[in-house]
Every structure is written in C-alpha cells, then in structure tokens.
Protein backbone atom coordinates (compact mmCIF):
# COMPACT_ATOMS: atom_id res chain seq x y z
CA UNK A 1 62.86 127.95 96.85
CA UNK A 2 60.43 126.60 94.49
CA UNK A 3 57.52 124.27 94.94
CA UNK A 4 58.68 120.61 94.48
CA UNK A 5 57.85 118.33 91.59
CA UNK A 6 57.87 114.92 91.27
CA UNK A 7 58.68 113.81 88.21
CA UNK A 8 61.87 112.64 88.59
CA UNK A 9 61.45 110.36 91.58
CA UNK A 10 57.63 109.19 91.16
CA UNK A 11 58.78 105.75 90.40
CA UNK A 12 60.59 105.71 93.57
CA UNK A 13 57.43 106.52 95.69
CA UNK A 14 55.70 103.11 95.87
CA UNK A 15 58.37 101.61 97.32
CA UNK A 16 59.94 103.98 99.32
CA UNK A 17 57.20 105.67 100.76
CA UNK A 18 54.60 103.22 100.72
CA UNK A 19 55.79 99.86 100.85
CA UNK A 20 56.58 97.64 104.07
CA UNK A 21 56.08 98.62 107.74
CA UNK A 22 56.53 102.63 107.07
CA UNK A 23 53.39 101.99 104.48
CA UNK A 24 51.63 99.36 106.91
CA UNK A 25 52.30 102.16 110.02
CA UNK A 26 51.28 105.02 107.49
CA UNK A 27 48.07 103.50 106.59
CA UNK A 28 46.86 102.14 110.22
CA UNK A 29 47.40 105.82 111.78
CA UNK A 30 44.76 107.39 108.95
CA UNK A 31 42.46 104.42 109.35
CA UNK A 32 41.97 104.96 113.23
CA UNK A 33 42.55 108.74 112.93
CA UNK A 34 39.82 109.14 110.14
CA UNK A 35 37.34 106.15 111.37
CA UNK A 36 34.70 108.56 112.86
CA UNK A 37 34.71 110.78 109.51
CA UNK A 38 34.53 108.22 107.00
CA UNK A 39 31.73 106.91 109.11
CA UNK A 40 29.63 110.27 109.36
CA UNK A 41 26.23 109.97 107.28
CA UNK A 42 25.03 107.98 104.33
CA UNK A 43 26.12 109.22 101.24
CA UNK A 44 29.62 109.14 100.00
CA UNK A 45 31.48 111.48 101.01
CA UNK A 46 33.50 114.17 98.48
CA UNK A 47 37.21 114.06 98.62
CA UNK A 48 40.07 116.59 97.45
CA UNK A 49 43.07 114.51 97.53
CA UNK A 50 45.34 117.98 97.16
CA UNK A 51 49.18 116.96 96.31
CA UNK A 52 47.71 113.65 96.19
CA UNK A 53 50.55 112.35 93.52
CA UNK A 54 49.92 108.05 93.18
CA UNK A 55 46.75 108.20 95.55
CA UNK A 56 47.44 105.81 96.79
CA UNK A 57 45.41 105.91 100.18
CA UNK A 58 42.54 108.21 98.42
CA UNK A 59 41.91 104.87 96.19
CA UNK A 60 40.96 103.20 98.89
CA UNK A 61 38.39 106.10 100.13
CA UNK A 62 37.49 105.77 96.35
CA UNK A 63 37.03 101.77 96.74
CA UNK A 64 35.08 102.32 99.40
CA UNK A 65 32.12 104.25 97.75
CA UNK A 66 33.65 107.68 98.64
CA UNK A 67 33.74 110.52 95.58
CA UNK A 68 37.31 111.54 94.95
CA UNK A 69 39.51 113.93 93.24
CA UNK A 70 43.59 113.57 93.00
CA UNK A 71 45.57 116.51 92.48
CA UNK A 72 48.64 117.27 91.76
CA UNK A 73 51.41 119.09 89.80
CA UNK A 74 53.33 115.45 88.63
CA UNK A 75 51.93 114.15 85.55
CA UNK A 76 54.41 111.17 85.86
CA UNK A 77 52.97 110.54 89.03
CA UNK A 78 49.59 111.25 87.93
CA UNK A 79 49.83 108.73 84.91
CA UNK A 80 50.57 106.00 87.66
CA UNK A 81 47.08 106.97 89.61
CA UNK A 82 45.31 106.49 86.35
CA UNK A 83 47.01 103.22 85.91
CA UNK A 84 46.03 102.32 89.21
CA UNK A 85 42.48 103.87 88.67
CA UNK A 86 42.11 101.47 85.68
CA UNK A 87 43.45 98.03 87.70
CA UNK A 88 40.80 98.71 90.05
CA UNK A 89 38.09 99.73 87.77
CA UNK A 90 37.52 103.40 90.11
CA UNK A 91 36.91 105.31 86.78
CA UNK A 92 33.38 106.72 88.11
CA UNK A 93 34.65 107.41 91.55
CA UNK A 94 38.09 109.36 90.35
CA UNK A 95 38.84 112.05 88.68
CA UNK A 96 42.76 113.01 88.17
CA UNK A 97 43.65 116.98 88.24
CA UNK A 98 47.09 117.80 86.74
CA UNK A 99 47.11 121.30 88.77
CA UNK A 100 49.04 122.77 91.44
CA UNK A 101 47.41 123.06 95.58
CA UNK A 102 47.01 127.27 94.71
CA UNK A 103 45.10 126.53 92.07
CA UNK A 104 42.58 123.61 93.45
CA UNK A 105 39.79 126.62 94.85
CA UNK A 106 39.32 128.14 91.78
CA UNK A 107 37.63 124.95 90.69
CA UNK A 108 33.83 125.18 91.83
CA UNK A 109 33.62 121.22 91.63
CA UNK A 110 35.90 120.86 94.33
CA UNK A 111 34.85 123.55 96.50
CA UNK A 112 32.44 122.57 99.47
CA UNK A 113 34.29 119.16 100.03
CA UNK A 114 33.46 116.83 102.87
CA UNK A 115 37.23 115.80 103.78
CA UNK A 116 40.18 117.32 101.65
CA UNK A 117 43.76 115.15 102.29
CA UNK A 118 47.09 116.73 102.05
CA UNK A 119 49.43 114.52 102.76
CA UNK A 120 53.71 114.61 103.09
CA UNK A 121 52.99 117.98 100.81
CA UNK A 122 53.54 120.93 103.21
CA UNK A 123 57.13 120.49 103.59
CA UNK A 124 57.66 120.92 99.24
CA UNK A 125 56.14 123.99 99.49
CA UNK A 126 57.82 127.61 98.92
CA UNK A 127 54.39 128.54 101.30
CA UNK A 128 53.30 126.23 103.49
CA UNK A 129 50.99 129.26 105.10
CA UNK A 130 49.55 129.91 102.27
CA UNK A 131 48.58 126.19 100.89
CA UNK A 132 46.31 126.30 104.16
CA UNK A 133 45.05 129.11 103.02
CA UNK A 134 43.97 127.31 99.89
CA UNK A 135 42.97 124.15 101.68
CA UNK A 136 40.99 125.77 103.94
CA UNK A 137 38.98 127.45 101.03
CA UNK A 138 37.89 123.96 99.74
CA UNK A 139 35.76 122.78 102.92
CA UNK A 140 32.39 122.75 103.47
CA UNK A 141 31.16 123.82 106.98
CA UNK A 142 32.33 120.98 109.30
CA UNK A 143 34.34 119.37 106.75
CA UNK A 144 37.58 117.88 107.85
CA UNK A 145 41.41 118.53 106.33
CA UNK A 146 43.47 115.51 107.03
CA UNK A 147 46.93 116.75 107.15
CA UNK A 148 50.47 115.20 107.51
CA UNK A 149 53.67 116.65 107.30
CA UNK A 150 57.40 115.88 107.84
CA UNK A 151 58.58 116.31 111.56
CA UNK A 152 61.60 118.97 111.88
CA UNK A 153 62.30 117.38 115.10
CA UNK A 154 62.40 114.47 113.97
CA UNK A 155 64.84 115.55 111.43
CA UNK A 156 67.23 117.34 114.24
CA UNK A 157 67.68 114.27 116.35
CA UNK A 158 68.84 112.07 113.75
CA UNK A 159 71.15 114.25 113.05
CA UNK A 160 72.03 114.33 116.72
CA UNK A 161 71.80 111.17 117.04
CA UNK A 162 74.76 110.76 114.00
CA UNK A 163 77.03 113.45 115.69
CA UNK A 164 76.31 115.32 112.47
CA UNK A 165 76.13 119.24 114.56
CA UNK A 166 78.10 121.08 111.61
CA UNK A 167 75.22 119.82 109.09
CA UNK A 168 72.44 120.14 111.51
CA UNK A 169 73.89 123.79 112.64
CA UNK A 170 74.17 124.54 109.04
CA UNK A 171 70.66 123.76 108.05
CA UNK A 172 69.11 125.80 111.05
CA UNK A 173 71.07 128.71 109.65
CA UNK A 174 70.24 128.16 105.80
CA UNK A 175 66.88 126.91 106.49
CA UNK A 176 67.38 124.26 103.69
CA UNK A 177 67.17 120.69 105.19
CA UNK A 178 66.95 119.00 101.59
CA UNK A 179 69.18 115.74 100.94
CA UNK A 180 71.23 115.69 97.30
CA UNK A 181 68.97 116.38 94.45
CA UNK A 182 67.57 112.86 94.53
CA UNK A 183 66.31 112.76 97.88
CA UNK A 184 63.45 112.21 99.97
CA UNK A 185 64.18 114.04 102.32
CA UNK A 186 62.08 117.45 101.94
CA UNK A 187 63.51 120.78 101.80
CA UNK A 188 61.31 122.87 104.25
CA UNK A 189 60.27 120.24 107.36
CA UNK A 190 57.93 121.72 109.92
CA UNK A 191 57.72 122.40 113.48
CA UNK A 192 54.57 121.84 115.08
CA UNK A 193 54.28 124.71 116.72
CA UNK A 194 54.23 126.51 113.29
CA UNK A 195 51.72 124.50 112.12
CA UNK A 196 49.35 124.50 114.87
CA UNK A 197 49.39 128.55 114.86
CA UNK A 198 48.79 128.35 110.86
CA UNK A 199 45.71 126.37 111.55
CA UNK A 200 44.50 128.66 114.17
CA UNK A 201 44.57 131.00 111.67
CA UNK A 202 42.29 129.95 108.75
CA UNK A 203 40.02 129.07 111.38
CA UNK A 204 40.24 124.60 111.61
CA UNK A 205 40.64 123.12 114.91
CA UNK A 206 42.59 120.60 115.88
CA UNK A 207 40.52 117.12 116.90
CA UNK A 208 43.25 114.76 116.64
CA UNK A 209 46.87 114.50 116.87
CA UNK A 210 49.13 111.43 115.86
CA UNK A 211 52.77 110.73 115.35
CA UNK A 212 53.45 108.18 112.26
CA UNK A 213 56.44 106.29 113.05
CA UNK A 214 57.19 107.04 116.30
CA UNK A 215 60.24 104.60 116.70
CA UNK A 216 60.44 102.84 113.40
CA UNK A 217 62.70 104.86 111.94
CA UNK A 218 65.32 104.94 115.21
CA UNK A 219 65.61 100.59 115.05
CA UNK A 220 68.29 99.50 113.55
CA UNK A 221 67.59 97.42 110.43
CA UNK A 222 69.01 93.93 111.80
CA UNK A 223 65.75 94.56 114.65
CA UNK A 224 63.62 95.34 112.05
CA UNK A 225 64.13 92.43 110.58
CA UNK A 226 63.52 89.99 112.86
CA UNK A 227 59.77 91.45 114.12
CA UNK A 228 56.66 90.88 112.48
CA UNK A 229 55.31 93.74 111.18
CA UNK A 230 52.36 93.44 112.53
CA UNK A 231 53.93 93.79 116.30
CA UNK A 232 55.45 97.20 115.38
CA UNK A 233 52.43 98.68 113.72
CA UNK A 234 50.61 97.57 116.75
CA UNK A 235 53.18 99.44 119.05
CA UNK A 236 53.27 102.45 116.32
CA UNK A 237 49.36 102.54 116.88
CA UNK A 238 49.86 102.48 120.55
CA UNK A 239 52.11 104.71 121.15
CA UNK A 240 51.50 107.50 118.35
CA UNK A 241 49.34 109.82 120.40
CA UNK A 242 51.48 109.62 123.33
CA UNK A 243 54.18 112.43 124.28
CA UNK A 244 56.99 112.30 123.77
CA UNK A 245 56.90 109.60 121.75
CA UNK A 246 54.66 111.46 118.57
CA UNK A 247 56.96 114.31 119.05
CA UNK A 248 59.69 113.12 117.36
CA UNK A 249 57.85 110.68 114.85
CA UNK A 250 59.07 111.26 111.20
CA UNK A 251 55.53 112.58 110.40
CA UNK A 252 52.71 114.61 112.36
CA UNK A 253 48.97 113.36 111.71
CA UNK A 254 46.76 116.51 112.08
CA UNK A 255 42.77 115.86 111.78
CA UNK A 256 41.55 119.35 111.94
CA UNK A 257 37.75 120.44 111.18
CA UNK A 258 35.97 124.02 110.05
CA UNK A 259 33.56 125.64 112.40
CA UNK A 260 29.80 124.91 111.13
C-alpha cells in the first residue's frame, strides 16, 4: 500500500467533503475543540497544516491573523489553495508546500510550531505510526497537534447495518477497506485504540476527544432533508463527546498537546 494522492479527485473535495451539514458539523467540532488554543497569547500563532490539501479550515486560522503553512503531496489540490489564497488576499499569512508529511521536519521553518493540523490524512497513509512520528517532531513545547481521522467502527457498522458480512469479513481479513478506485472512502481507517497508544508513544496527551458526525451519516436522506441544518449541527455539537455516540462517528477529533 502506497501513500494516497489526490490528484485525481481534488475537484471532488469541496463538495463532498466540505460542503453542507458534514462541512457545517466538521467545522463547529474544530471551532469548540480548538477555542482555548487559538485563544492562548497575543501573537499569532504558527501553523503546519500537514496533508492540508485545499486548506480549507487553515484559511480561516490564516484569516484570522494566525501564520500558516499548507502541505501536501497534491499539486492539483494545492493549485486550488493558492486560488483560494489569492480570493482572499492571505498571500502574507500562507505559504503552500508541495511535499509529502515525512518530509515536513526536515524544514527548520516549520519546526517549533504552535499548533500543527492533520486532518482526514492518517487513514491514506502506508504508516500512520510513523506520520506521528513526524508530526510530533514539528511542535514546540506545549504546542498542540489537532488530529482527525476516519472511524473503523464507524466503517464496520454500516456495513452491518447493510447486511454486507462477506465484504465486511473480507476487509478485516485483507485489511484493505478502500471503495473502487474513485472513492472516498480511505484504504487504512483507524481504531481508536490504535491511535491513542501511537500518541502515548511520541509523548502528546490527549486533552480532548470528539466524534464528528455522530448520527449524520446513519439519517436517511428524506430526514435530512427536511431539518435545518443548524438543528443537527447543534445536536452533532451536543452529543459528539458523549459515549457511545462519538464512538461510532465517521471521524475521531483528537486535540493532543507535548509536555513543556
């Protein structure tokens, strides 16, 4: 298994990833999640967006006075950041990176960062493991890794939930849960569990936990339909750090922070 690239799907991303409620859900979980950090002290802070692809939500951190850097291994997706960059006039704020997560700490500029994002990136990996290892090598003392990835469980019970056991059996043994060569759906989800002891490892802790669409994704489209979104981000919000509930959300939240 190789590392994903985007390419091929970047124009896909907007939409599917972050337009509509999954976007609107997306986006209110980091805001609460990472209120306290973007609040800490008076200058901007520096930001490694690592995997960041369209940056989208590290444009805003930009927007908001914050020092950023996007990386990633997609020029396609990387030529719609800059496009982006330009609409909002963030050219002294951003700079774009066209290099892979391994190859971020060899870069002194980006070393000693405040808060580094990886986000939906783990599960494209060949080594998860060892892109913490990398991550990890880019903070500052105290500095914060926000860090999402795609839910395995959440992965198993919609399978369940379809009566699909040969598939679901089959990708336990093969340990390939990638869709058709188009899809979104990533070829190496993680377990918590695995996570959580990778982090223990390179030394972060853990100082908050959140689900990101907790129940979105199990409505049927007709009840979609007919709520605001604003009433199911609410209840996303509300119910994201709650078990079971964030257990099986399509995405894990993971603030984590390095020891001073």
């Amino acid at each position: 298994m190789t590392d994903r690239n985007f390419d091929d799907l970047a124009h896909r991303f907007r939409k599917r990833i972050y337009g509509g409620a999954k976007g609107e859900v997306r986006l209110a979980v980091l805001n609460r999640d990472l209120a306290a950090v973007l609040a800490e002290g008076e200058s901007p802070l520096r930001v490694v967006d690592a995997g960041g692809g369209q940056g989208q939500f590290a444009l805003e951190l930009a927007a908001a006075g914050h020092r950023v850097h996007i990386a990633d291994i997609s020029a396609a997706m990387l030529e719609q950041a800059a496009e982006a960059v330009a609409e909002r006039g963030l050219e002294n704020r951003v700079t774009l990176l066209h290099k892979p997560l391994q190859a971020l700490p060899a870069l002194p500029e980006l070393c000693g960062a405040d808060l580094v994002l990886c986000h939906a990136v783990l599960e494209w990996l060949d080594d998860p493991h060892g892109a913490l290892v990398s991550l990890r090598r880019l903070l500052r003392p105290g500095g914060y890794l926000s860090l999402t990835f795609y839910n395995r469980r959440a992965l198993e019970f919609r399978l369940l939930q379809r009566g699909s056991f040969y598939q679901l059996d089959r990708n336990i043994e093969s340990g390939d849960w990638g869709g058709h060569p188009g899809s979104l759906t990533p070829q190496n989800p993680l377990l918590l569990e695995w996570v959580e002891d990778w982090l223990a490892q390179v030394g972060l802790t853990v100082v908050a936990h959140s689900g990101i669409r907790c129940f979105h994704d199990f409505m049927t489209p007709q009840i979609r339909d007919k709520l605001p979104t604003a009433a199911i981000v609410s209840k996303e919000l509300a119910y994201s750090r709650t078990d079971p509930y964030r257990q099986l959300a399509r995405y894990i939240h993971l603030l984590c922070r390095a020891p001073l």
